[in-house]
PDB file of N, CA and C in Angstrom:
ATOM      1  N   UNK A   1       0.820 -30.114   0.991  1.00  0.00           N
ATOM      2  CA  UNK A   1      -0.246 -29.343   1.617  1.00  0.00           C
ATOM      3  C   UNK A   1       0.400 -28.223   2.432  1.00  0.00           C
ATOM      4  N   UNK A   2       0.394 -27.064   2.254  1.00  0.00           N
ATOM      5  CA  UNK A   2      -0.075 -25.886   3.015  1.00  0.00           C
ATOM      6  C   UNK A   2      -1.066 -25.259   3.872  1.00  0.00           C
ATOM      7  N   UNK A   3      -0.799 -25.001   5.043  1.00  0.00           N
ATOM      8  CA  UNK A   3      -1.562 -24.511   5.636  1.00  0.00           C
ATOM      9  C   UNK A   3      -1.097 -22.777   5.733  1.00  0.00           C
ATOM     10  N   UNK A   4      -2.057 -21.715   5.981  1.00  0.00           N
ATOM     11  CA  UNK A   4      -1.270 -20.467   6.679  1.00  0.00           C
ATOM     12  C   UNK A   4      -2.636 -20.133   7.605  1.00  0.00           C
ATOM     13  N   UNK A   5      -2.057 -20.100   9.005  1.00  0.00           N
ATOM     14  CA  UNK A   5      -3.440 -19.391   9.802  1.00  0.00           C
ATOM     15  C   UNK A   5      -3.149 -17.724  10.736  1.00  0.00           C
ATOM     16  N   UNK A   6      -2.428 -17.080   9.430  1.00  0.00           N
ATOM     17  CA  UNK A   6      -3.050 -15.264  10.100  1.00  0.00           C
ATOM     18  C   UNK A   6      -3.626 -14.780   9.615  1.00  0.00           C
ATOM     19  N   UNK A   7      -4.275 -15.312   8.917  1.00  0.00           N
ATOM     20  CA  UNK A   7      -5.875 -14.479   8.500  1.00  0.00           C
ATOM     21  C   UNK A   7      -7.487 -14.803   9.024  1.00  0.00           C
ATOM     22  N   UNK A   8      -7.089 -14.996  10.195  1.00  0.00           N
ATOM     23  CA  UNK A   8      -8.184 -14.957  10.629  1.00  0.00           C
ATOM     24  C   UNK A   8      -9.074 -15.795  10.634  1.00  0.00           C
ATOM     25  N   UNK A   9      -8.517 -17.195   9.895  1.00  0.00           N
ATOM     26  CA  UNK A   9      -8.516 -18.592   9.448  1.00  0.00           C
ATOM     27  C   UNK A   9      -7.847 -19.477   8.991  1.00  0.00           C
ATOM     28  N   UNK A  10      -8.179 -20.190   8.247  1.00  0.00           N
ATOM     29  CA  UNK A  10      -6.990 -21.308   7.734  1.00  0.00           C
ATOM     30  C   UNK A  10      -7.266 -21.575   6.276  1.00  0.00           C
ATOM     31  N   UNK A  11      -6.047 -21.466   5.536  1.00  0.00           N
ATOM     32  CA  UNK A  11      -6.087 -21.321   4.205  1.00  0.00           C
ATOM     33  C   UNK A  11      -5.248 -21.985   3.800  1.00  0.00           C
ATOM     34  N   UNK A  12      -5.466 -24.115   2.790  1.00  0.00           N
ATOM     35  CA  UNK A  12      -5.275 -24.629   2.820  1.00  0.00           C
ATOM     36  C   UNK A  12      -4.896 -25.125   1.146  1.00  0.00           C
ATOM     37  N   UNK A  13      -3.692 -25.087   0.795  1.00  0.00           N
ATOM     38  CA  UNK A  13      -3.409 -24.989  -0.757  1.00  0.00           C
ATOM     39  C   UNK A  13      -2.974 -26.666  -0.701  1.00  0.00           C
ATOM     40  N   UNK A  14      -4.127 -27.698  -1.572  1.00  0.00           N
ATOM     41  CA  UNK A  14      -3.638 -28.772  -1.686  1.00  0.00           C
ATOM     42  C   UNK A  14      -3.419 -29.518  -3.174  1.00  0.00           C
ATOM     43  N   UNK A  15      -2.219 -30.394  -3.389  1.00  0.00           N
ATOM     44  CA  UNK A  15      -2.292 -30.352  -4.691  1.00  0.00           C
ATOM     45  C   UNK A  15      -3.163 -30.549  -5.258  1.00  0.00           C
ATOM     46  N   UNK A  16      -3.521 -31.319  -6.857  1.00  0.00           N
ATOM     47  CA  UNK A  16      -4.830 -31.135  -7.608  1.00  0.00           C
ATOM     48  C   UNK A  16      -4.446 -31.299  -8.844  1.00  0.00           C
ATOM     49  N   UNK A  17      -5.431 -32.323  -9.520  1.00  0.00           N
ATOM     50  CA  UNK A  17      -4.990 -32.062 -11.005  1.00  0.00           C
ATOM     51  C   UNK A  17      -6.865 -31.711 -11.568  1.00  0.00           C
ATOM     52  N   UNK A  18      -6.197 -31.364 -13.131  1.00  0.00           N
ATOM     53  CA  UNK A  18      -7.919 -31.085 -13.461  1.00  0.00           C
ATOM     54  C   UNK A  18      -8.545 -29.706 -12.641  1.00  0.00           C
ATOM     55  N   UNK A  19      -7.776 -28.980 -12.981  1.00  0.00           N
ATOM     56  CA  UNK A  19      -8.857 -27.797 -12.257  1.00  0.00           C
ATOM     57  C   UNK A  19      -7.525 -27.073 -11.184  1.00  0.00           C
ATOM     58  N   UNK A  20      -8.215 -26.066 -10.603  1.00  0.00           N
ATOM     59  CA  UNK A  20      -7.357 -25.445  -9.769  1.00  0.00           C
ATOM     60  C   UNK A  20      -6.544 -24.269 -10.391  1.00  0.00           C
ATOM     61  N   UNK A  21      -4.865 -23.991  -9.983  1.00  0.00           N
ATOM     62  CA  UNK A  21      -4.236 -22.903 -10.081  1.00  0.00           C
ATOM     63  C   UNK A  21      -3.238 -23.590 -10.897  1.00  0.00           C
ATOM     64  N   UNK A  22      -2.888 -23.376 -11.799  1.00  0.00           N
ATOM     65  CA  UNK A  22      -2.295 -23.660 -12.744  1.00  0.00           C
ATOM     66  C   UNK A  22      -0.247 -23.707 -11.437  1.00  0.00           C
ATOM     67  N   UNK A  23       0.320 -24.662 -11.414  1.00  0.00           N
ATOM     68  CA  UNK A  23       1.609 -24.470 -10.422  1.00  0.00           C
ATOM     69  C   UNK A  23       2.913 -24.065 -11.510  1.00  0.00           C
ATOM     70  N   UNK A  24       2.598 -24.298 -12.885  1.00  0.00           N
ATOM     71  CA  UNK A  24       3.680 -23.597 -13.774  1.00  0.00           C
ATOM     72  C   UNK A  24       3.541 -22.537 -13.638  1.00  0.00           C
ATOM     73  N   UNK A  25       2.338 -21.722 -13.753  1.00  0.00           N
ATOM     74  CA  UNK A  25       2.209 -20.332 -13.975  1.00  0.00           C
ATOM     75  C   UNK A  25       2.626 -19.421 -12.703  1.00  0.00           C
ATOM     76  N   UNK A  26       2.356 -20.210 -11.483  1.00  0.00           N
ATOM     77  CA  UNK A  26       2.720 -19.633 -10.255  1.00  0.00           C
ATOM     78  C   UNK A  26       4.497 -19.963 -10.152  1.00  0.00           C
ATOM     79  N   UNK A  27       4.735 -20.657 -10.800  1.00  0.00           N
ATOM     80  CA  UNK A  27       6.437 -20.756 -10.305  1.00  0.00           C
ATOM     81  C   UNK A  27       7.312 -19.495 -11.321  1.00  0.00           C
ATOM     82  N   UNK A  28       6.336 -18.137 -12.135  1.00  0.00           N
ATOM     83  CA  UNK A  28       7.074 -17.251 -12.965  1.00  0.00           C
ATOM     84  C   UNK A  28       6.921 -15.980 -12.082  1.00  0.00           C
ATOM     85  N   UNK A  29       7.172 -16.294 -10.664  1.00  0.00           N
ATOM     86  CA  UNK A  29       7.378 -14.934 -10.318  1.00  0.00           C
ATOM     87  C   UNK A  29       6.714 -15.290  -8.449  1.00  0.00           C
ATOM     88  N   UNK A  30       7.182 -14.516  -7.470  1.00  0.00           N
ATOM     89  CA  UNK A  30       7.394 -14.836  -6.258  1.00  0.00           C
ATOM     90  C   UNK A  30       5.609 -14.723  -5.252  1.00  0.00           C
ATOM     91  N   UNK A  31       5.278 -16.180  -5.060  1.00  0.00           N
ATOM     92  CA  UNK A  31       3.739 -16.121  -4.912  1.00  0.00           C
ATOM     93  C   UNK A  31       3.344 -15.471  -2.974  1.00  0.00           C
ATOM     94  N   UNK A  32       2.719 -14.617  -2.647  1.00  0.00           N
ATOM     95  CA  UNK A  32       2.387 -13.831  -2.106  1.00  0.00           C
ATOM     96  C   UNK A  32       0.517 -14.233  -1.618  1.00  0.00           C
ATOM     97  N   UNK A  33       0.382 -14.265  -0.452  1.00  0.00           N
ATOM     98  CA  UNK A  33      -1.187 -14.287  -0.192  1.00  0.00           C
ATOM     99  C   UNK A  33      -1.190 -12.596   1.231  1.00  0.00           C
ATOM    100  N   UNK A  34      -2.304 -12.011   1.206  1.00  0.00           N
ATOM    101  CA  UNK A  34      -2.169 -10.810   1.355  1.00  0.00           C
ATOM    102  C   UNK A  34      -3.545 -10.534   1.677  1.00  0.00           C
ATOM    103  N   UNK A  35      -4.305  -9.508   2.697  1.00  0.00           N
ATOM    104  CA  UNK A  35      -5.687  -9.077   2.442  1.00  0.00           C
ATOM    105  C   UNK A  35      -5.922  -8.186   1.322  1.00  0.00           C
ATOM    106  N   UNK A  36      -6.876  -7.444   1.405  1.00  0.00           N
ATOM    107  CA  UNK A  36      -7.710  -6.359   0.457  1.00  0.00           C
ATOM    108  C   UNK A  36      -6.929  -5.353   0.718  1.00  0.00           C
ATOM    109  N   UNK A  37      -6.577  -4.706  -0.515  1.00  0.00           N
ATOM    110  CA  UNK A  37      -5.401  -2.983  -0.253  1.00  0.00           C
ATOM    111  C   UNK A  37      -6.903  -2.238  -0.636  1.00  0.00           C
ATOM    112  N   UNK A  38      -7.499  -2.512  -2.104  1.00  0.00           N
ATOM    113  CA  UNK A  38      -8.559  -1.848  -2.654  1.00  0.00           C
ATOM    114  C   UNK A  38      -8.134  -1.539  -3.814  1.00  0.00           C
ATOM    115  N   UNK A  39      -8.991  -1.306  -4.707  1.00  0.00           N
ATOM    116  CA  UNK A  39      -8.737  -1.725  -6.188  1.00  0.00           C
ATOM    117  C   UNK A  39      -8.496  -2.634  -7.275  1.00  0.00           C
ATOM    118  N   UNK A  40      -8.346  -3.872  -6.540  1.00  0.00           N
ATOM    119  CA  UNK A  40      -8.492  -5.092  -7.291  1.00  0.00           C
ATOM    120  C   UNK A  40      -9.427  -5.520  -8.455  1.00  0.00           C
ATOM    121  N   UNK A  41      -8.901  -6.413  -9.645  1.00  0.00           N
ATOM    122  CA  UNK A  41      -9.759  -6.666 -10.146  1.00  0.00           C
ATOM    123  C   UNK A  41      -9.363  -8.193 -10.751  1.00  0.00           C
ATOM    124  N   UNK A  42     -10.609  -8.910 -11.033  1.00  0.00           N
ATOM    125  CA  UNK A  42     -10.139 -10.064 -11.125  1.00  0.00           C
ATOM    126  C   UNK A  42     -11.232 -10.731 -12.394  1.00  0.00           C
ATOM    127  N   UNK A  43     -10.697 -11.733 -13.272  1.00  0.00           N
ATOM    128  CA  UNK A  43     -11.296 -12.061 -14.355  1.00  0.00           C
ATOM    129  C   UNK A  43     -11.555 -13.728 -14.103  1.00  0.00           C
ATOM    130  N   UNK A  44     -13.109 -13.850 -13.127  1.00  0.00           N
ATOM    131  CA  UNK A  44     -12.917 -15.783 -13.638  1.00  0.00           C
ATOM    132  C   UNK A  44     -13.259 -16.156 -14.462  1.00  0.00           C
ATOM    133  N   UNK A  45     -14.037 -15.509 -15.497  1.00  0.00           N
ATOM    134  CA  UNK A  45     -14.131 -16.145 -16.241  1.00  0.00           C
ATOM    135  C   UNK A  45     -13.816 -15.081 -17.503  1.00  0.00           C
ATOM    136  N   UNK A  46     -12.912 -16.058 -18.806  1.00  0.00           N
ATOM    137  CA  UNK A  46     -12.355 -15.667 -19.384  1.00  0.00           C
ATOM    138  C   UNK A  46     -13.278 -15.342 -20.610  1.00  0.00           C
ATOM    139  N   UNK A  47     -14.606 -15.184 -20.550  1.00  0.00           N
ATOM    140  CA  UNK A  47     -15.747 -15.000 -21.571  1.00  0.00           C
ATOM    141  C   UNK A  47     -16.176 -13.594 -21.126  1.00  0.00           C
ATOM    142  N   UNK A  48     -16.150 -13.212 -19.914  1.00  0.00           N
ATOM    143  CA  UNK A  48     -16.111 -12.107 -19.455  1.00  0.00           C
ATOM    144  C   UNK A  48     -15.372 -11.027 -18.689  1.00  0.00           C
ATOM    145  N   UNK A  49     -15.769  -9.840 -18.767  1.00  0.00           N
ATOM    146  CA  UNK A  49     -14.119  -8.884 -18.714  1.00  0.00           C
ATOM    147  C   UNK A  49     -13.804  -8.759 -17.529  1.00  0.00           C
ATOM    148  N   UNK A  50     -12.748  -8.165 -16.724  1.00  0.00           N
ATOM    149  CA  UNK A  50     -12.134  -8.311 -15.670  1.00  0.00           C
ATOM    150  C   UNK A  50     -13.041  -7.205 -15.168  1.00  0.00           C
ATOM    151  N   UNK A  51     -13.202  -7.526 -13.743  1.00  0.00           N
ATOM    152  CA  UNK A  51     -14.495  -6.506 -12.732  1.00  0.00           C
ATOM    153  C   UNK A  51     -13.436  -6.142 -11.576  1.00  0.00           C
ATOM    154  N   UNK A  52     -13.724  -5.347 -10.739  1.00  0.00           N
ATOM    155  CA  UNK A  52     -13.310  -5.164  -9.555  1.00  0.00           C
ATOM    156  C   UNK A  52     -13.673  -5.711  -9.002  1.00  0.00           C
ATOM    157  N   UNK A  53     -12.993  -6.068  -7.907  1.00  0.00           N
ATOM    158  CA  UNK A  53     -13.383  -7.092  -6.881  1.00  0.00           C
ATOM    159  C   UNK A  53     -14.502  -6.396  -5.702  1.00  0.00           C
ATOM    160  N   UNK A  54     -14.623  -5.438  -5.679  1.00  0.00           N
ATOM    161  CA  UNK A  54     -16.009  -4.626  -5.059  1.00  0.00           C
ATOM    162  C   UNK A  54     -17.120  -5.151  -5.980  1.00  0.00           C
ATOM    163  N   UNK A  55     -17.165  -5.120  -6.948  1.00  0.00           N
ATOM    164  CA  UNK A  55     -18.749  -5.479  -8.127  1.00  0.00           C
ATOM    165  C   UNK A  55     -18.814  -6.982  -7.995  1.00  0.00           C
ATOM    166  N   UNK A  56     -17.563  -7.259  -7.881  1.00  0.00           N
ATOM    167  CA  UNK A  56     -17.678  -9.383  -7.684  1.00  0.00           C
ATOM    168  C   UNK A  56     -18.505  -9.721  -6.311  1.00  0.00           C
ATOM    169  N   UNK A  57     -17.954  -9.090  -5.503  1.00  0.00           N
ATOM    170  CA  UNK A  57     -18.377  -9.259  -4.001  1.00  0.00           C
ATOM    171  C   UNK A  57     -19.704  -8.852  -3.717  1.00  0.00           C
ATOM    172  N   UNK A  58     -20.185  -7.938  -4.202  1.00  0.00           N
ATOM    173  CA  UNK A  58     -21.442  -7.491  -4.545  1.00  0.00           C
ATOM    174  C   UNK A  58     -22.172  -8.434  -5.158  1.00  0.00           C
ATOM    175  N   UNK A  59     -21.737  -9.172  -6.384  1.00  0.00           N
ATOM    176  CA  UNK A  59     -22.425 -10.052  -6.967  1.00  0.00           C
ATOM    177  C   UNK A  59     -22.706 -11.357  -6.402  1.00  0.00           C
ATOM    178  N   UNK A  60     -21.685 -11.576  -5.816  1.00  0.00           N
ATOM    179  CA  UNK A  60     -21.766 -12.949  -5.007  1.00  0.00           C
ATOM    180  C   UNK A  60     -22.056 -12.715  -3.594  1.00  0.00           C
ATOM    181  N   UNK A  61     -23.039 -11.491  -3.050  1.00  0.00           N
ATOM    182  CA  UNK A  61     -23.283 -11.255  -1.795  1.00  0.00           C
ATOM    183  C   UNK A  61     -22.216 -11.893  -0.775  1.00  0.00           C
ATOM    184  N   UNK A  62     -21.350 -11.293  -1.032  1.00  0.00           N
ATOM    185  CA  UNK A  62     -20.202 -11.355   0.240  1.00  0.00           C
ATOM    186  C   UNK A  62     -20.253 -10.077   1.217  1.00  0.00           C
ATOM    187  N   UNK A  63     -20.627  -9.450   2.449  1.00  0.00           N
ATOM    188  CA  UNK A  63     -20.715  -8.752   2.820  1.00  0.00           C
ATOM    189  C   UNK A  63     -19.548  -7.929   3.520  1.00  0.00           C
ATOM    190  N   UNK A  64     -20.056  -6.545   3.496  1.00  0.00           N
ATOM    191  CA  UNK A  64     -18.659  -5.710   3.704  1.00  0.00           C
ATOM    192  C   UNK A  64     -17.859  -6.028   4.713  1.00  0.00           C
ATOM    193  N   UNK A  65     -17.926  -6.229   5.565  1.00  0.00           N
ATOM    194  CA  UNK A  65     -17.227  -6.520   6.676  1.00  0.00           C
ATOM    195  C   UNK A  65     -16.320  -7.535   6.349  1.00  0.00           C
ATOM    196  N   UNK A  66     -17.235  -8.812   5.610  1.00  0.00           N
ATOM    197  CA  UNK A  66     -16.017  -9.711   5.719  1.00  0.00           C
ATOM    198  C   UNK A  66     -15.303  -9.690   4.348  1.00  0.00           C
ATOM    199  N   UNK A  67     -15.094  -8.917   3.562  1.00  0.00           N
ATOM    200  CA  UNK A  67     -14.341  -8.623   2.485  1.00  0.00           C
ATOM    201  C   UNK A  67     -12.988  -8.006   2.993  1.00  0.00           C
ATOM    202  N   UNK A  68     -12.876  -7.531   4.393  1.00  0.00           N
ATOM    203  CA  UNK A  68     -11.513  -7.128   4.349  1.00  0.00           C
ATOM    204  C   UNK A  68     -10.190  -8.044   5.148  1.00  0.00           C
ATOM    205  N   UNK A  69     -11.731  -8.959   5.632  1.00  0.00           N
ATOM    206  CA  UNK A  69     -11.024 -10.781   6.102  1.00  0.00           C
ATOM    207  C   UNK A  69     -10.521 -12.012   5.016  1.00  0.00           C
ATOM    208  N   UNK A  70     -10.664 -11.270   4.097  1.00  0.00           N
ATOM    209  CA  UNK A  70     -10.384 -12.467   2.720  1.00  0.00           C
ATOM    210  C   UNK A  70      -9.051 -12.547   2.394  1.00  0.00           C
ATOM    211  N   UNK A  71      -8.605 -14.123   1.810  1.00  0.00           N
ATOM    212  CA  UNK A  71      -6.990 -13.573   1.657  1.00  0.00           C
ATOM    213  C   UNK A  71      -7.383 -14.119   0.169  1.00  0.00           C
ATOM    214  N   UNK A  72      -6.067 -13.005  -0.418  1.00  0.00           N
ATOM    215  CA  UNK A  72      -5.889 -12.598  -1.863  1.00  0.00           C
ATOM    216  C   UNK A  72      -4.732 -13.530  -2.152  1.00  0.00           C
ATOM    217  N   UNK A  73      -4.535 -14.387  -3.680  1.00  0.00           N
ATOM    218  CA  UNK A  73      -3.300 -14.869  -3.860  1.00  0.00           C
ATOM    219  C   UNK A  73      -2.564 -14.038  -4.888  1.00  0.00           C
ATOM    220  N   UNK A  74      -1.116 -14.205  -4.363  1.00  0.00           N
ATOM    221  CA  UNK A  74      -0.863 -12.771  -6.034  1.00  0.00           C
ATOM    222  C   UNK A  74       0.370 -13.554  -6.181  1.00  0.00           C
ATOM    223  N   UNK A  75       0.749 -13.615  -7.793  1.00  0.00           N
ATOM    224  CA  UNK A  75       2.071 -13.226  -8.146  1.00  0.00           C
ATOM    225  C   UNK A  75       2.695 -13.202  -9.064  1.00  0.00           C
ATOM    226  N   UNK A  76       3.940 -12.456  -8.108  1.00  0.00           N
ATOM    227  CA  UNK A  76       4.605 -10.816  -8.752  1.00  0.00           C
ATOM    228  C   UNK A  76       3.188  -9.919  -8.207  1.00  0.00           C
ATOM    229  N   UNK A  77       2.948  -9.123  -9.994  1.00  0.00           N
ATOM    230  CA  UNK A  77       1.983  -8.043  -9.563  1.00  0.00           C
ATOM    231  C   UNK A  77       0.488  -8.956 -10.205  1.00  0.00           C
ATOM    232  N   UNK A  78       0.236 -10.018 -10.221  1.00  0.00           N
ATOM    233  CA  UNK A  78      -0.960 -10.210 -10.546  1.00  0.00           C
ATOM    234  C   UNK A  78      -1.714 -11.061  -9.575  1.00  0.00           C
ATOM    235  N   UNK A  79      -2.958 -10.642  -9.316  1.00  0.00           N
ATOM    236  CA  UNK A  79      -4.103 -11.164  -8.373  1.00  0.00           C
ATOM    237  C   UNK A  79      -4.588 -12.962  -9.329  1.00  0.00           C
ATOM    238  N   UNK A  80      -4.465 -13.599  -8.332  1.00  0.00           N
ATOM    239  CA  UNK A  80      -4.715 -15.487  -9.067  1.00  0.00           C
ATOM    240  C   UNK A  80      -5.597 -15.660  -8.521  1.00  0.00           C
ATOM    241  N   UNK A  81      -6.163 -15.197  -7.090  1.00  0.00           N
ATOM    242  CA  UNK A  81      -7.244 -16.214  -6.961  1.00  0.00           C
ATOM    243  C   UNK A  81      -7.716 -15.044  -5.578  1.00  0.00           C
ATOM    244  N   UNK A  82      -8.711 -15.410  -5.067  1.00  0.00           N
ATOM    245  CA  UNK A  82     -10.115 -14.629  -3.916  1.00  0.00           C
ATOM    246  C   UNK A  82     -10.543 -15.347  -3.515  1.00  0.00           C
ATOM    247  N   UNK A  83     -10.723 -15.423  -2.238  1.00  0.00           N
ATOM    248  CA  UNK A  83     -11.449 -16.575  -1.312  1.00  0.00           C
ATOM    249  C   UNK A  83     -12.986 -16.245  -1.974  1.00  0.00           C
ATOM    250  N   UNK A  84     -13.632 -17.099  -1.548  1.00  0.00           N
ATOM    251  CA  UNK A  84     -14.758 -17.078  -2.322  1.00  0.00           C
ATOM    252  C   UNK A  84     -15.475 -16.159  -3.410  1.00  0.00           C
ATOM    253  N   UNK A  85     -14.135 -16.216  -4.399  1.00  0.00           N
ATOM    254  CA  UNK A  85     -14.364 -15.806  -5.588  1.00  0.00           C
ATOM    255  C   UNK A  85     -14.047 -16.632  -6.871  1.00  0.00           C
ATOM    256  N   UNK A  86     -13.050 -16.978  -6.831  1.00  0.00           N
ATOM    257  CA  UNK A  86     -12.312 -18.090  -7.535  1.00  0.00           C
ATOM    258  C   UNK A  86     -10.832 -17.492  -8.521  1.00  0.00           C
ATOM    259  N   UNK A  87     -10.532 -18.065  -9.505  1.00  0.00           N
ATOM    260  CA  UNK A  87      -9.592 -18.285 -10.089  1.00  0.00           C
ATOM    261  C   UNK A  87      -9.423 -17.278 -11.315  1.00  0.00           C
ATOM    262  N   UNK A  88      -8.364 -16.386 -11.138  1.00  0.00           N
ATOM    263  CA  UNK A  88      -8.047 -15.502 -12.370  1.00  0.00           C
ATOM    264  C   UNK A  88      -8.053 -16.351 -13.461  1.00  0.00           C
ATOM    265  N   UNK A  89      -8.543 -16.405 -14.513  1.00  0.00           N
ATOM    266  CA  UNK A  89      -8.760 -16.717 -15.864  1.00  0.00           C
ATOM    267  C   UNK A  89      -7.311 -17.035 -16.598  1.00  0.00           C
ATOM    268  N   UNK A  90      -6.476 -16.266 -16.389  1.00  0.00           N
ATOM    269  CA  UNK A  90      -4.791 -16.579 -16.618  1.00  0.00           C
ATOM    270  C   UNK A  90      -4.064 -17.373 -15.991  1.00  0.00           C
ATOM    271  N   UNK A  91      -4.741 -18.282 -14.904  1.00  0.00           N
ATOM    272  CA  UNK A  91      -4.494 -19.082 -13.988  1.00  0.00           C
ATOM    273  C   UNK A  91      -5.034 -19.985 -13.473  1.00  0.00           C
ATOM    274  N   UNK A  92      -6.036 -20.282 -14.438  1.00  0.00           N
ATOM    275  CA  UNK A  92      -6.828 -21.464 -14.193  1.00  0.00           C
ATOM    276  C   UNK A  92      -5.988 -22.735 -14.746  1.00  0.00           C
ATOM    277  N   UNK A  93      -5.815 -24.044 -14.075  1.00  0.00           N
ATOM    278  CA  UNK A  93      -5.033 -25.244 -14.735  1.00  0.00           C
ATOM    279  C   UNK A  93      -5.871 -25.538 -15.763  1.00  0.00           C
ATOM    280  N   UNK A  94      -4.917 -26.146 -16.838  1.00  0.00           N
ATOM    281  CA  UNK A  94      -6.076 -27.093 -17.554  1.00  0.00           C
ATOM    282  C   UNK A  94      -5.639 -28.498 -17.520  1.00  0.00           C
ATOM    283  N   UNK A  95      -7.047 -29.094 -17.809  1.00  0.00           N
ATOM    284  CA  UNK A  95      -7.223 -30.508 -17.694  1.00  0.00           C
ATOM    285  C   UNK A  95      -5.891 -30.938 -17.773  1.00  0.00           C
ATOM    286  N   UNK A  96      -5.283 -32.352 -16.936  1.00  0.00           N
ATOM    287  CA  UNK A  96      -4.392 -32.760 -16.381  1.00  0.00           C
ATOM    288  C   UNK A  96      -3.287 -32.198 -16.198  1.00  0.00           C
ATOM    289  N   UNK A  97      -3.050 -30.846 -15.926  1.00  0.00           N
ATOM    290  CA  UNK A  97      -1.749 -29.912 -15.630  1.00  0.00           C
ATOM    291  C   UNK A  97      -2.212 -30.111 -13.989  1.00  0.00           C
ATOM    292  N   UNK A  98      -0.387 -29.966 -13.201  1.00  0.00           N
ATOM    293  CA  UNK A  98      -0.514 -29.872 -12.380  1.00  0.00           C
ATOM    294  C   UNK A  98      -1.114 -29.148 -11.662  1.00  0.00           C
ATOM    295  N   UNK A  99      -1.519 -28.911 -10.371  1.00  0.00           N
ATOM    296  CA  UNK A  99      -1.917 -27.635  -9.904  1.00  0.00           C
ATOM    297  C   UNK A  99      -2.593 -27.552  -8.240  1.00  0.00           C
ATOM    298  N   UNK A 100      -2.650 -26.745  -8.130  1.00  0.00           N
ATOM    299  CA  UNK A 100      -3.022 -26.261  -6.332  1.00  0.00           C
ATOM    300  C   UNK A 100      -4.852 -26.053  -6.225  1.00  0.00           C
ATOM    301  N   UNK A 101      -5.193 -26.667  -5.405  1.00  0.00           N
ATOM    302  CA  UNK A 101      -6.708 -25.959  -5.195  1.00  0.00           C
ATOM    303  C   UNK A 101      -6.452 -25.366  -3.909  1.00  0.00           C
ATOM    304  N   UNK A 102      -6.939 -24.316  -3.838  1.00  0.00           N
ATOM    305  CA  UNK A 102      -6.875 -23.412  -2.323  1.00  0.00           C
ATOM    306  C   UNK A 102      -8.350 -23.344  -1.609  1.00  0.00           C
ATOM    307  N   UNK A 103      -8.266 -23.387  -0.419  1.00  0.00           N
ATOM    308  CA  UNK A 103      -9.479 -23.624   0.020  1.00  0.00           C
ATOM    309  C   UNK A 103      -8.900 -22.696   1.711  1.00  0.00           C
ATOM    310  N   UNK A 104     -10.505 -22.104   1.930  1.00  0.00           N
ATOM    311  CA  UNK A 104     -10.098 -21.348   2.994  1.00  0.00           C
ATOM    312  C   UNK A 104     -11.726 -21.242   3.643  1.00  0.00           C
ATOM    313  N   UNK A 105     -11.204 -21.442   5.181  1.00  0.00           N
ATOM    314  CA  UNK A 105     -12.030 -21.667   6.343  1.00  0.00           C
ATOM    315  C   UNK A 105     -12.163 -20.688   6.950  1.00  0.00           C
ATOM    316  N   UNK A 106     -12.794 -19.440   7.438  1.00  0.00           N
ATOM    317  CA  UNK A 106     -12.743 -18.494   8.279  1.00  0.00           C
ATOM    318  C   UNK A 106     -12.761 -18.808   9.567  1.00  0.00           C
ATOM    319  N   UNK A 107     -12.375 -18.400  10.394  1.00  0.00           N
ATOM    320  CA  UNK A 107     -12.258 -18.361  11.974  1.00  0.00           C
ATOM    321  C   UNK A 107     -13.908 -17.961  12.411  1.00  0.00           C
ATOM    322  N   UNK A 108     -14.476 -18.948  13.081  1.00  0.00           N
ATOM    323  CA  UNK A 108     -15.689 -18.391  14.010  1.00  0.00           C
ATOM    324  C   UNK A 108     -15.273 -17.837  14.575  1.00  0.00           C
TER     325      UNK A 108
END
């Protein structure tokens, strides 16, 4: 278990099988959590095409303000996962692969 609390909350990566962040795919390159730069885009689901993360946030009524409180997981150069967005499509575990679920609490 991981904890990290400078974002403004606590963001809690615990292991997981069945679901989650795939931990092979994260061990090919140096994993990074980060806020919003702008321009992001992210694909959860792999039936549909990758959106910006402005049209996601929009969709899932996340409001502006707290979109620039969200922490981003990346790595190398690719975006894995969005606090209440979910899981890049290239990084989703599958059934019984190891893997991380991340979960994140904002600061009242």
């Amino acid at each position: 278990r991981l904890r990290i609390t400078d974002l403004e909350g606590i963001l809690e990566m615990t292991a997981w099988r069945s679901g989650g962040i795939s931990l092979a795919k994260l061990r090919a390159a140096p994993v990074t959590v980060r806020v919003r730069q702008g321009a992001e885009r992210l694909q959860p689901d792999a039936k549909r095409p990758r959106r910006t993360l402005k049209n996601l946030f929009q969709g899932l009524a996340i409001p502006p303000w707290r979109r620039e409180r969200l922490p981003f997981l990346w790595c190398g150069g690719d975006l894995v996962w969005v606090a209440g967005v979910g899981v890049d499509c290239r990084y989703q575990a599958r059934r019984g692969e190891a893997a991380i679920a991340p979960h994140w609490r904002a600061a009242e």
